[in-house]
C-alpha atoms as a PDB file:
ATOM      1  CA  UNK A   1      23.263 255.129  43.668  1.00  0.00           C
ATOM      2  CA  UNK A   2      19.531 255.672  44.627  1.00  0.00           C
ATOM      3  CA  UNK A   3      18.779 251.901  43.364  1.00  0.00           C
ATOM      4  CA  UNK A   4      21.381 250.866  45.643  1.00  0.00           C
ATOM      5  CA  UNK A   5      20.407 252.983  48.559  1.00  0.00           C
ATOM      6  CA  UNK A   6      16.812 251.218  48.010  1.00  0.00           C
ATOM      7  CA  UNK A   7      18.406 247.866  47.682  1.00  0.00           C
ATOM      8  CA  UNK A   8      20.541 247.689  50.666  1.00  0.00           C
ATOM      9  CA  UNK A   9      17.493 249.680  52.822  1.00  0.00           C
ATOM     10  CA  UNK A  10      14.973 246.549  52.564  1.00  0.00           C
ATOM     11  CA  UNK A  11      17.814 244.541  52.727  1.00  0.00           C
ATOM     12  CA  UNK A  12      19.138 246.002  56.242  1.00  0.00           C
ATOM     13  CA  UNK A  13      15.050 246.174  57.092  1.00  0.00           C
ATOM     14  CA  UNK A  14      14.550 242.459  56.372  1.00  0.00           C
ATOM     15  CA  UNK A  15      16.949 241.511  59.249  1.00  0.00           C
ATOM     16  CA  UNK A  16      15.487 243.756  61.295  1.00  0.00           C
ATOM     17  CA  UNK A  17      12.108 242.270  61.047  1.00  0.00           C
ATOM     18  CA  UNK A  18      12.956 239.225  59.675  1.00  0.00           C
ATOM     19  CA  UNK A  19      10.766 239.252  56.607  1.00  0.00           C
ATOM     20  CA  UNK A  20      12.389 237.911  53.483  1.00  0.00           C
ATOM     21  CA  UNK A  21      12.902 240.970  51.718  1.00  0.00           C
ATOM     22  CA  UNK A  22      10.069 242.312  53.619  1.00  0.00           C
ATOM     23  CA  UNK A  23       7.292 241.368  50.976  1.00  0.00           C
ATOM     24  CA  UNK A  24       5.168 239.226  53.048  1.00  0.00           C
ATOM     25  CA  UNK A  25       5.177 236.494  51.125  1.00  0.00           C
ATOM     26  CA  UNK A  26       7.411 233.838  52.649  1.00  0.00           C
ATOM     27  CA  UNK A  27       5.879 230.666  53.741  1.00  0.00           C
ATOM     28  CA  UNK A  28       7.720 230.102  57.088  1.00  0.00           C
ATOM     29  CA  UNK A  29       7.833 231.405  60.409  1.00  0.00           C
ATOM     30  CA  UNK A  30      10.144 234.051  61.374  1.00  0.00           C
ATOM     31  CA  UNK A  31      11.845 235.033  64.403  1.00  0.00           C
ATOM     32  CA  UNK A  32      10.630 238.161  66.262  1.00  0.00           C
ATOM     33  CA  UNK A  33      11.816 241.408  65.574  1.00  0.00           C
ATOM     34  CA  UNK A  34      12.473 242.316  69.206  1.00  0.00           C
ATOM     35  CA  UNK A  35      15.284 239.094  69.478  1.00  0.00           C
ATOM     36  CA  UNK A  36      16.624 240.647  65.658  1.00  0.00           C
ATOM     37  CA  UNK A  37      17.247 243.893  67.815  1.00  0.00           C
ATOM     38  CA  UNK A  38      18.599 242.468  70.936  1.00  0.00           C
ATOM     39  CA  UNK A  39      21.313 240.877  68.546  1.00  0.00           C
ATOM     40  CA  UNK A  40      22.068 243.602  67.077  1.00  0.00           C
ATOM     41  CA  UNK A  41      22.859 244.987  70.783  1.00  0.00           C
ATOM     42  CA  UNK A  42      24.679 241.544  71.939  1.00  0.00           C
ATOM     43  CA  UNK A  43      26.149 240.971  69.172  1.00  0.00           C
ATOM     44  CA  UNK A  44      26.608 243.746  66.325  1.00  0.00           C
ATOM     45  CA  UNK A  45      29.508 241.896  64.109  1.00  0.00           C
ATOM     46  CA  UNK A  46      27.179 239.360  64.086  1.00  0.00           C
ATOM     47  CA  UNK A  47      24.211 241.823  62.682  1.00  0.00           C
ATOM     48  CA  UNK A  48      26.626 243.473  60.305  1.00  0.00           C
ATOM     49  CA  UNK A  49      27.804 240.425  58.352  1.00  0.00           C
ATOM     50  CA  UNK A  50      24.593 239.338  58.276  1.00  0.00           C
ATOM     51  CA  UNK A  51      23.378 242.866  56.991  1.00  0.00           C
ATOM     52  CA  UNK A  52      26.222 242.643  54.294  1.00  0.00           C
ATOM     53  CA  UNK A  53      24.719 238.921  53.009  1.00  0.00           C
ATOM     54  CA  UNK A  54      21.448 240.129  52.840  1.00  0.00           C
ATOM     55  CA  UNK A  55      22.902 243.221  50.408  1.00  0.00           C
ATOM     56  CA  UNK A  56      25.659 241.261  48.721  1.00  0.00           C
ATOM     57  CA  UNK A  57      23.897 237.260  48.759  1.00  0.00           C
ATOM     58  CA  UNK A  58      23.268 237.386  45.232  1.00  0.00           C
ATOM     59  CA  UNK A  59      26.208 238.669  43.600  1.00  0.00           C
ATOM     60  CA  UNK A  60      28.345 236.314  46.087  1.00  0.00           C
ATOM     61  CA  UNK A  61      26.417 232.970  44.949  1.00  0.00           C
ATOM     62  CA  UNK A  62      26.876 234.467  41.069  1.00  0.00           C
ATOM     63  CA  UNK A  63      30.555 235.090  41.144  1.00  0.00           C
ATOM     64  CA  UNK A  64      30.707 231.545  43.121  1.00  0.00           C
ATOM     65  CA  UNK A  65      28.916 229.805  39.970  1.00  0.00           C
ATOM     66  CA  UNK A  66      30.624 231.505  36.956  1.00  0.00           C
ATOM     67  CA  UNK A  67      34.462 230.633  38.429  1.00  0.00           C
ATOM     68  CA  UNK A  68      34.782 234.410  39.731  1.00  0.00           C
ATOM     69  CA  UNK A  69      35.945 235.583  43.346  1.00  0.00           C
ATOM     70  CA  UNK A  70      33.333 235.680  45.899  1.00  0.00           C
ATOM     71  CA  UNK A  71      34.597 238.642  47.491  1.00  0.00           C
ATOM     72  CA  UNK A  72      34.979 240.497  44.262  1.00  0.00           C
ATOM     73  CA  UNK A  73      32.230 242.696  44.834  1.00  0.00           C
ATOM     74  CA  UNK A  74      33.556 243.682  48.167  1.00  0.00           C
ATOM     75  CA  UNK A  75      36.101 246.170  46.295  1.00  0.00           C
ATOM     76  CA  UNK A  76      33.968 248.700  45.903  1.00  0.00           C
ATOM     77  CA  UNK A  77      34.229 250.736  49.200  1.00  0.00           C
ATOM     78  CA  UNK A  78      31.235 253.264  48.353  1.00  0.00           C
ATOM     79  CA  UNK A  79      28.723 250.528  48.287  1.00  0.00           C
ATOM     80  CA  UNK A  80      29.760 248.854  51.656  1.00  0.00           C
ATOM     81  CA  UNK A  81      29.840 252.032  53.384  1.00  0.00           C
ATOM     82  CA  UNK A  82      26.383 252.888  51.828  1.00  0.00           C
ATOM     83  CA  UNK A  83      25.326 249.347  53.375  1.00  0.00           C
ATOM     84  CA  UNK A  84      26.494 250.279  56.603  1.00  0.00           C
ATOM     85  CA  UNK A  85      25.116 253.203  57.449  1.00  0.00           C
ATOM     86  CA  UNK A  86      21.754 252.199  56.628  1.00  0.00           C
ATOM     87  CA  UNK A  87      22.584 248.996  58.366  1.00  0.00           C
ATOM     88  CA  UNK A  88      22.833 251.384  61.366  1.00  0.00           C
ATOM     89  CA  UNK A  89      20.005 253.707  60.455  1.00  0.00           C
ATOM     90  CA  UNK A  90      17.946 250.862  60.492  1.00  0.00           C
ATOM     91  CA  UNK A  91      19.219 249.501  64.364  1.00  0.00           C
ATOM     92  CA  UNK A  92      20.649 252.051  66.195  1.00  0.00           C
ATOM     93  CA  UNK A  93      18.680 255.324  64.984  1.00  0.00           C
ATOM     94  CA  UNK A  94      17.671 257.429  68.172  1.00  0.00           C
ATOM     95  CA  UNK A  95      13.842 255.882  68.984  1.00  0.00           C
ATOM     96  CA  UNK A  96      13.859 253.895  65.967  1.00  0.00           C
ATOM     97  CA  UNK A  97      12.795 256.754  63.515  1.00  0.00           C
ATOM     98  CA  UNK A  98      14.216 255.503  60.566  1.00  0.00           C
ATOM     99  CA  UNK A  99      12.857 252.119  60.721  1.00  0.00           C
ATOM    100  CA  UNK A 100       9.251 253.564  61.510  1.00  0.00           C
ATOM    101  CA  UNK A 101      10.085 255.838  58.295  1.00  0.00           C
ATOM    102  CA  UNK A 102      10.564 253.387  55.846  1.00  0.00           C
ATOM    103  CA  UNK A 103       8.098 250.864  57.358  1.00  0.00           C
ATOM    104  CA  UNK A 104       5.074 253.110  56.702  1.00  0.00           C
ATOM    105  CA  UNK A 105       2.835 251.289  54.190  1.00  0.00           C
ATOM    106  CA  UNK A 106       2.566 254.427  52.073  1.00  0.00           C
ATOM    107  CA  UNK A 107       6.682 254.538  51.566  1.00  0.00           C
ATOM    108  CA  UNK A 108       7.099 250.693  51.835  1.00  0.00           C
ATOM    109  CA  UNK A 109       5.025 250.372  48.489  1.00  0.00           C
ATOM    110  CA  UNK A 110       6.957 252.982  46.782  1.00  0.00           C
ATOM    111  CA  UNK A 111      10.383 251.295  48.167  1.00  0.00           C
ATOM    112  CA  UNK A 112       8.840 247.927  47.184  1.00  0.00           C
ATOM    113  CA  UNK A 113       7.953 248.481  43.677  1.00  0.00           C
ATOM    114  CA  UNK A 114      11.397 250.403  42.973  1.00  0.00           C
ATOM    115  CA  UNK A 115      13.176 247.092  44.567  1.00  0.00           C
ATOM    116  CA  UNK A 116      11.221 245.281  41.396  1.00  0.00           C
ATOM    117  CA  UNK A 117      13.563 247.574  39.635  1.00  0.00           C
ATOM    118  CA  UNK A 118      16.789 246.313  40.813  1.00  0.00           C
ATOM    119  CA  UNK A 119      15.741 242.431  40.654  1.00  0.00           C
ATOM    120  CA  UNK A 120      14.616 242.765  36.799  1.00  0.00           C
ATOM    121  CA  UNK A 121      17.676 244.516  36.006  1.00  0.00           C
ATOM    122  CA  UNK A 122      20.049 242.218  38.377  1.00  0.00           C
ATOM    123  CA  UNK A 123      18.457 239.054  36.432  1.00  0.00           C
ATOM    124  CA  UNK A 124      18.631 240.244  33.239  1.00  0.00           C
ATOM    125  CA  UNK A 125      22.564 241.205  33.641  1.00  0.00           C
ATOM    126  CA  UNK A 126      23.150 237.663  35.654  1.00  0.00           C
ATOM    127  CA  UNK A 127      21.673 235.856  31.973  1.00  0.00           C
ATOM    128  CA  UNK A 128      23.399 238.178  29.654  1.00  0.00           C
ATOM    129  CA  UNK A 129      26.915 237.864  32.057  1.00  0.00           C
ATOM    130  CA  UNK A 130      26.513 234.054  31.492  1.00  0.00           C
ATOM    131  CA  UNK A 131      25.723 234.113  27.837  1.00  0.00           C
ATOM    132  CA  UNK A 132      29.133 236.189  27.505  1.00  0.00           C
ATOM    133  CA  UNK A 133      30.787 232.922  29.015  1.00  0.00           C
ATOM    134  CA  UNK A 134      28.405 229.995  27.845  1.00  0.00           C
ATOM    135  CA  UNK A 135      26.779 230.819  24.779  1.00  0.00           C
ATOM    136  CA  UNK A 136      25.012 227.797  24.346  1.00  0.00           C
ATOM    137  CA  UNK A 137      24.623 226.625  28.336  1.00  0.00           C
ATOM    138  CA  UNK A 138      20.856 227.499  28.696  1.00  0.00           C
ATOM    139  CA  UNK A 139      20.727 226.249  32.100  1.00  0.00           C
ATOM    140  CA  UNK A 140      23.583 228.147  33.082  1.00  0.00           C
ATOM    141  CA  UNK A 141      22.024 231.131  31.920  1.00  0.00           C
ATOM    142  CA  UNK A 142      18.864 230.408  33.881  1.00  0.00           C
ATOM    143  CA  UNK A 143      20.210 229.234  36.709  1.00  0.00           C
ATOM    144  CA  UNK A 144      22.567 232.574  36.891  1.00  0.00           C
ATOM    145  CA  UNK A 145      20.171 234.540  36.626  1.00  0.00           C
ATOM    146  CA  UNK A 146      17.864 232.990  39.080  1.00  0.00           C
ATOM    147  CA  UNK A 147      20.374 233.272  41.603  1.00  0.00           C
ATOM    148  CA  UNK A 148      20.938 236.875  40.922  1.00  0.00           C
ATOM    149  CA  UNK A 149      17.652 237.704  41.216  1.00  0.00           C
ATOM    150  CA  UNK A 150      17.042 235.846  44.622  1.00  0.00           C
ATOM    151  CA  UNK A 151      20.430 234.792  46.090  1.00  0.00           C
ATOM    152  CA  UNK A 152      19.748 236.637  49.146  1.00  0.00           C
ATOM    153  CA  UNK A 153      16.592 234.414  49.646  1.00  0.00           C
ATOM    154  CA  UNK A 154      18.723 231.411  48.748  1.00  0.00           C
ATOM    155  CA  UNK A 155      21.218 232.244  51.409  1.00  0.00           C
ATOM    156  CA  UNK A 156      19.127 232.499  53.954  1.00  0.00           C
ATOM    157  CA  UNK A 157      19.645 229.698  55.569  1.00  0.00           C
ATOM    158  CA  UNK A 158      23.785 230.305  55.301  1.00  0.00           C
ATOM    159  CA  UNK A 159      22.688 233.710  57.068  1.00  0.00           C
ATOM    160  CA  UNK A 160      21.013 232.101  59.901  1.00  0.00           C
ATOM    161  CA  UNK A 161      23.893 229.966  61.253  1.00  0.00           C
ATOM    162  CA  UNK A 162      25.803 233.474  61.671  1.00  0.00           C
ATOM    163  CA  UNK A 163      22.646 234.341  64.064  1.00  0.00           C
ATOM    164  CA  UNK A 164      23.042 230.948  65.648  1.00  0.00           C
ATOM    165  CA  UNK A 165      19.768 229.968  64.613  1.00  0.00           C
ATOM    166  CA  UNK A 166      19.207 226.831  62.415  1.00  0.00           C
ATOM    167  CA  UNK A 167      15.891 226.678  60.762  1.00  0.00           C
ATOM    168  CA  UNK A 168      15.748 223.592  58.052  1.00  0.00           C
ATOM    169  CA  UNK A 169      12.252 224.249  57.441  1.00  0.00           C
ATOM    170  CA  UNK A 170      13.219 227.535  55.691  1.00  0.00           C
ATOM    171  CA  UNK A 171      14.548 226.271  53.096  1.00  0.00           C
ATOM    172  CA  UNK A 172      13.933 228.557  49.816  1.00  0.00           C
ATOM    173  CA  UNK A 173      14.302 225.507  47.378  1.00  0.00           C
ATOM    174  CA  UNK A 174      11.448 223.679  49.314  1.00  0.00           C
ATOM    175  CA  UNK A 175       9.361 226.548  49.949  1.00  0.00           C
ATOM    176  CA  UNK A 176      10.275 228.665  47.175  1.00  0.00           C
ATOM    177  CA  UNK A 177       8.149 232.192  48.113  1.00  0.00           C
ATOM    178  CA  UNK A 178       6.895 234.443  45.383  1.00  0.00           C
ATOM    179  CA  UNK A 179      10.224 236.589  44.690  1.00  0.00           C
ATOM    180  CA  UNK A 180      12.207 233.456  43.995  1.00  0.00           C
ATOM    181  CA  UNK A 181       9.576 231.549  41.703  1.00  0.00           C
ATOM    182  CA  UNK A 182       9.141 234.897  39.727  1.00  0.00           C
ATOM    183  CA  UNK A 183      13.071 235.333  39.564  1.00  0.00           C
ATOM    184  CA  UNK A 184      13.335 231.629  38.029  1.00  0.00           C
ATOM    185  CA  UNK A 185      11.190 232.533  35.601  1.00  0.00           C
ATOM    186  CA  UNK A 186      12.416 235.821  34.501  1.00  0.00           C
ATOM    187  CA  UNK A 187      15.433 233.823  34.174  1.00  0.00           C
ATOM    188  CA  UNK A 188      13.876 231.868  31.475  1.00  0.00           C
ATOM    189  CA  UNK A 189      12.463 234.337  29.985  1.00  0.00           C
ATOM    190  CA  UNK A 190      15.771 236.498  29.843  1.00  0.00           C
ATOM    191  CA  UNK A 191      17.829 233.063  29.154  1.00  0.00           C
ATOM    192  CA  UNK A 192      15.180 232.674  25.191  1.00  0.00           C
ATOM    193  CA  UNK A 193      15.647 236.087  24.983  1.00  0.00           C
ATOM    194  CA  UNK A 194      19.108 236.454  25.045  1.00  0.00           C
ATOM    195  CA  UNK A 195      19.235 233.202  23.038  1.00  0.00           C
ATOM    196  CA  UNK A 196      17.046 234.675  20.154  1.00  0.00           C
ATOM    197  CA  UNK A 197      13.993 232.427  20.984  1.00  0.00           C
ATOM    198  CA  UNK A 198      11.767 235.019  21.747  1.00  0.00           C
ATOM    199  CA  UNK A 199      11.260 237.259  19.450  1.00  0.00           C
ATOM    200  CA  UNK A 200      10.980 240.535  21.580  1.00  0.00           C
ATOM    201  CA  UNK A 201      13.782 243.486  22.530  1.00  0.00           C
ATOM    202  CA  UNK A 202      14.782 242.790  25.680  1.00  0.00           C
ATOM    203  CA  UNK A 203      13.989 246.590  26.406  1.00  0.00           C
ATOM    204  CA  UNK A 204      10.639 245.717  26.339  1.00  0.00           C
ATOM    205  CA  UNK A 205      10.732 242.646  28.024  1.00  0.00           C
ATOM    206  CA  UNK A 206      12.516 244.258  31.011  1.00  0.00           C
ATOM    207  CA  UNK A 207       9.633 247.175  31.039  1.00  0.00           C
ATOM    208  CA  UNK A 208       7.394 244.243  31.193  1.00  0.00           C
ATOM    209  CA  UNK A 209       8.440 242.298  33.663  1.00  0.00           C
ATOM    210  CA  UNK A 210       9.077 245.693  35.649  1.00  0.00           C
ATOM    211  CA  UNK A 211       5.738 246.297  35.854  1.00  0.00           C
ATOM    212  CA  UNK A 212       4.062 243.006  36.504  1.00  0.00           C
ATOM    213  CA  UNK A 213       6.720 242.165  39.321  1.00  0.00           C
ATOM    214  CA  UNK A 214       5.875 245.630  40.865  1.00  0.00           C
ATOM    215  CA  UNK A 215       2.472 245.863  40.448  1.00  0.00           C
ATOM    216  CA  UNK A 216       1.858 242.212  41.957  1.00  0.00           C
ATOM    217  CA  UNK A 217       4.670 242.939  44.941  1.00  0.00           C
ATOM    218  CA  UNK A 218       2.618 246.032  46.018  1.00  0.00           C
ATOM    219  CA  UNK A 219      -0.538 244.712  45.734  1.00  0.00           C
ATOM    220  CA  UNK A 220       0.761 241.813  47.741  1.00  0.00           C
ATOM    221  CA  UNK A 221       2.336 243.993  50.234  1.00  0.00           C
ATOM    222  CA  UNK A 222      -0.516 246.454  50.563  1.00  0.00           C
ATOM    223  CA  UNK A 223      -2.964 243.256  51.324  1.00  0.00           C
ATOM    224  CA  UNK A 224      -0.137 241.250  53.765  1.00  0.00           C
ATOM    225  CA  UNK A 225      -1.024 238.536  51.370  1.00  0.00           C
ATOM    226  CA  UNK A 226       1.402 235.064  51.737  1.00  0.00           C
ATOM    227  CA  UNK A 227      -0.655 234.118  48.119  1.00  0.00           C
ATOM    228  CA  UNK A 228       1.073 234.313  44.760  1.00  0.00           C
ATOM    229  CA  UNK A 229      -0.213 235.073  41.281  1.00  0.00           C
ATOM    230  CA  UNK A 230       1.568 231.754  39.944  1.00  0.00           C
ATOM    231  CA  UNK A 231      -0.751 229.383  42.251  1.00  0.00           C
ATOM    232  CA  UNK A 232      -3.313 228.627  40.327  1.00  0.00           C
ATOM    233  CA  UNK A 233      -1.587 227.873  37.206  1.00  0.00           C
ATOM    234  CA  UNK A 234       1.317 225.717  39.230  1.00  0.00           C
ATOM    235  CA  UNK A 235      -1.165 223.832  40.908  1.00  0.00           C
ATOM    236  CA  UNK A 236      -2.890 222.691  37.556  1.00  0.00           C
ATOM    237  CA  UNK A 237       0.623 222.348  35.722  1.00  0.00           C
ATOM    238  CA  UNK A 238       1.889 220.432  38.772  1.00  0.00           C
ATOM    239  CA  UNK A 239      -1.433 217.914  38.571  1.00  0.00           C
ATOM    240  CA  UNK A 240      -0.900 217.477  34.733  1.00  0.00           C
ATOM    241  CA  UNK A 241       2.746 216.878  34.745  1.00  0.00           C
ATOM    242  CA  UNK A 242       3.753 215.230  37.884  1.00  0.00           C
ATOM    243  CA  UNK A 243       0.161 214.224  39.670  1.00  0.00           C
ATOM    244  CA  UNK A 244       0.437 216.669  42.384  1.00  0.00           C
ATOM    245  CA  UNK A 245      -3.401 217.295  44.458  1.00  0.00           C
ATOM    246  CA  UNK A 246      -5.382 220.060  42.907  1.00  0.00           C
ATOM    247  CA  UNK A 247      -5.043 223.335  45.452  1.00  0.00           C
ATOM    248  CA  UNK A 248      -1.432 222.714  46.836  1.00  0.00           C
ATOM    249  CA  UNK A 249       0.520 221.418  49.714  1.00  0.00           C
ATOM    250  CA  UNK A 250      -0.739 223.020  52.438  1.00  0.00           C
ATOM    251  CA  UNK A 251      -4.515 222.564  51.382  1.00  0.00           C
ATOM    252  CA  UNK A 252      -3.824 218.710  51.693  1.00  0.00           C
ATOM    253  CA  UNK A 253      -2.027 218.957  54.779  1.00  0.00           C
ATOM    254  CA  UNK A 254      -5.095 220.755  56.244  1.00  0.00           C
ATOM    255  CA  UNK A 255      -7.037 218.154  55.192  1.00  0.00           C
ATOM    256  CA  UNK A 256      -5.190 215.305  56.319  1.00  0.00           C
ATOM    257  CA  UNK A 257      -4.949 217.347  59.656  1.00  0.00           C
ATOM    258  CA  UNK A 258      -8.717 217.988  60.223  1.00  0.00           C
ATOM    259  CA  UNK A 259      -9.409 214.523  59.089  1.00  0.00           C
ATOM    260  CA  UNK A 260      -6.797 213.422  61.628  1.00  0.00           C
ATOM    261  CA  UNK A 261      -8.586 215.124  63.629  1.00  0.00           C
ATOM    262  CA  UNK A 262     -11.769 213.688  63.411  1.00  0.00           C
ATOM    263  CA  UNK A 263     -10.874 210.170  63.354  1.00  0.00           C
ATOM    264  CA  UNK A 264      -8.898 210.503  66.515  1.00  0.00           C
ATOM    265  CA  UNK A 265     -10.460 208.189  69.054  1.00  0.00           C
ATOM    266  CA  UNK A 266     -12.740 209.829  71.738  1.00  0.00           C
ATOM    267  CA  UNK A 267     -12.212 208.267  75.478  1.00  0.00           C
ATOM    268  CA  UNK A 268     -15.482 207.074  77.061  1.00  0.00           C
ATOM    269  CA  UNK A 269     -15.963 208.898  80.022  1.00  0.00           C
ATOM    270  CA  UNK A 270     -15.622 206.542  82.901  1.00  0.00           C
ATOM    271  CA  UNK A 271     -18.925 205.144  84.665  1.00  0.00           C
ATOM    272  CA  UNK A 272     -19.816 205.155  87.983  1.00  0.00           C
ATOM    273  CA  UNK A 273     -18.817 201.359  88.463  1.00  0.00           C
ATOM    274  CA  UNK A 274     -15.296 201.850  87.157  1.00  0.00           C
ATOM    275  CA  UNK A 275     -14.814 204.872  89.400  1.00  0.00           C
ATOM    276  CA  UNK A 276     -16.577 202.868  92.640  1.00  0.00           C
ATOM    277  CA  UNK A 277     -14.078 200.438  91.467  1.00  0.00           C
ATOM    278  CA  UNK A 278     -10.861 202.948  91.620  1.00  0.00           C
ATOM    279  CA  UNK A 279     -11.911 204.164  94.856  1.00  0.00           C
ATOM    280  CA  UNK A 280     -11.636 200.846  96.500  1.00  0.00           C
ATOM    281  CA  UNK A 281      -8.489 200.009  95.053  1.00  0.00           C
ATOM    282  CA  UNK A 282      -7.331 203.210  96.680  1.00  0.00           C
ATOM    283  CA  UNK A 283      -8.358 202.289  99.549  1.00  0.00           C
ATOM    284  CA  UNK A 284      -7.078 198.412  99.578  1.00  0.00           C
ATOM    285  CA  UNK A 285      -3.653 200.014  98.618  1.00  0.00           C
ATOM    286  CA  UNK A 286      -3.601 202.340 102.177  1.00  0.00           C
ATOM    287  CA  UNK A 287      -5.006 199.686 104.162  1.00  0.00           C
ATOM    288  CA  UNK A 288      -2.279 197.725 103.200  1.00  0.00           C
END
């Protein structure tokens, strides 16, 4: 119950402030937390369902993929009521006390590391639940678990259309943010595991990834870093593999930018003919 109460409070706090599960560490702009609160007052239904994604996205998109209901988790009243009233909490507390509460840095860390908690555990159940009904679909495995451990990122932009906001450019597949790349590869780590490729108990590979996930997320979090751990290593895996520029994306779209930039044409400033000149067609044009 406490994991849950920790889950659906940075859950309920990301839509307040609009920060993928408030780690910093999404690549795209997000809308302002003062329009998040006036739809919460226009249009609370609207806040609510999208409260109940954000706490219930990953299991939704699992239970979609494996053949089960998508409302199956939904049964359990004690959860959605625990949803909702920090859904409230969060919005409607008197002067916004319990947002300012759990937004402190000192109790955000502590919040943030125990959320690493829940998204180890969630992927390694989301492998081991698809092993149980493909024992030899690796992908499967992977991709289940990947999606448990970041469905709510992945339904973000599902989410959004409930807001009436459509932001393309969000897109977690394109611009996968640190959560989501190091949820893939738990997956893959869970998916040999569970498959007997890698030989370790996956007690101790859960403690593991436990405690690099939290220690990186607070670190992170505690420097309001957008970076990730994985960038230097991706960007010289991507260059070997597929050809991909050395130092990422966005370092060659600065560059292409500033050299834009520079090669953009100056105008000459105009002489003192040319302007004689414009001053007498001025002139011709009243006369006439």
């Amino acid at each position: 119950m406490n994991q849950l109460l920790i889950h659906y409070r940075n859950m309920a706090t990301c839509i307040c402030s609009q920060e993928p599960e408030a780690t910093y560490l999404h690549p795209v702009t997000c809308v302002l937390f003062c329009w998040s609160v006036e739809v919460s007052r226009r249009s609370p239904v609207a806040s609510w369902l999208c409260a109940m994604l954000y706490c219930f996205g990953s299991y939704i998109l699992a239970d979609i993929m494996l053949g089960d209901s998508p409302v199956d988790y939904f049964h359990n009243n004690s959860h959605i009521l625990l949803a909702t009233a920090v859904w409230y909490l969060v919005f409607f507390c008197p002067l916004n006390l319990f947002y300012k509460c759990v937004a402190f840095l000192p109790v955000k860390l502590v919040l943030v590391a125990m959320k690493e908690v829940v998204r180890t555990r969630k992927i390694a159940a989301g492998v081991h639940h698809a092993h149980h009904a493909y024992h030899h679909g690796w992908f499967i495995m992977v991709i289940t678990g990947y999606v448990k451990g970041s469905g709510v990122a992945l339904m973000s932009n599902f989410e959004q259309l409930l807001r009436g906001v459509w932001r393309p450019e969000t897109n977690e597949i394109m611009n996968m943010s640190f959560p989501t790349k190091a949820s893939l590869y738990g997956a893959i780590l869970f998916t040999l595991q569970e498959s007997h490729l890698l030989p370790i108990s996956k007690n101790i590979l859960i403690c593991l990834f436990t405690l690099f996930m939290a220690t990186s997320k607070v670190v992170l979090t505690a420097r309001h870093s957008h970076g990730s751990p994985f960038t230097l290593i991706e960007s010289w895996v991507c260059h070997l593999l597929f050809g991909s520029p050395l130092g990422g994306s966005e370092d060659s779209h600065d560059h292409h930018h500033s050299a834009a930039v520079h090669a953009a044409p100056v105008s000459p400033t105009k002489t003192k003919e040319e302007l004689n000149e414009g001053t007498r067609k001025r002139k011709a044009k009243k006369a006439e």
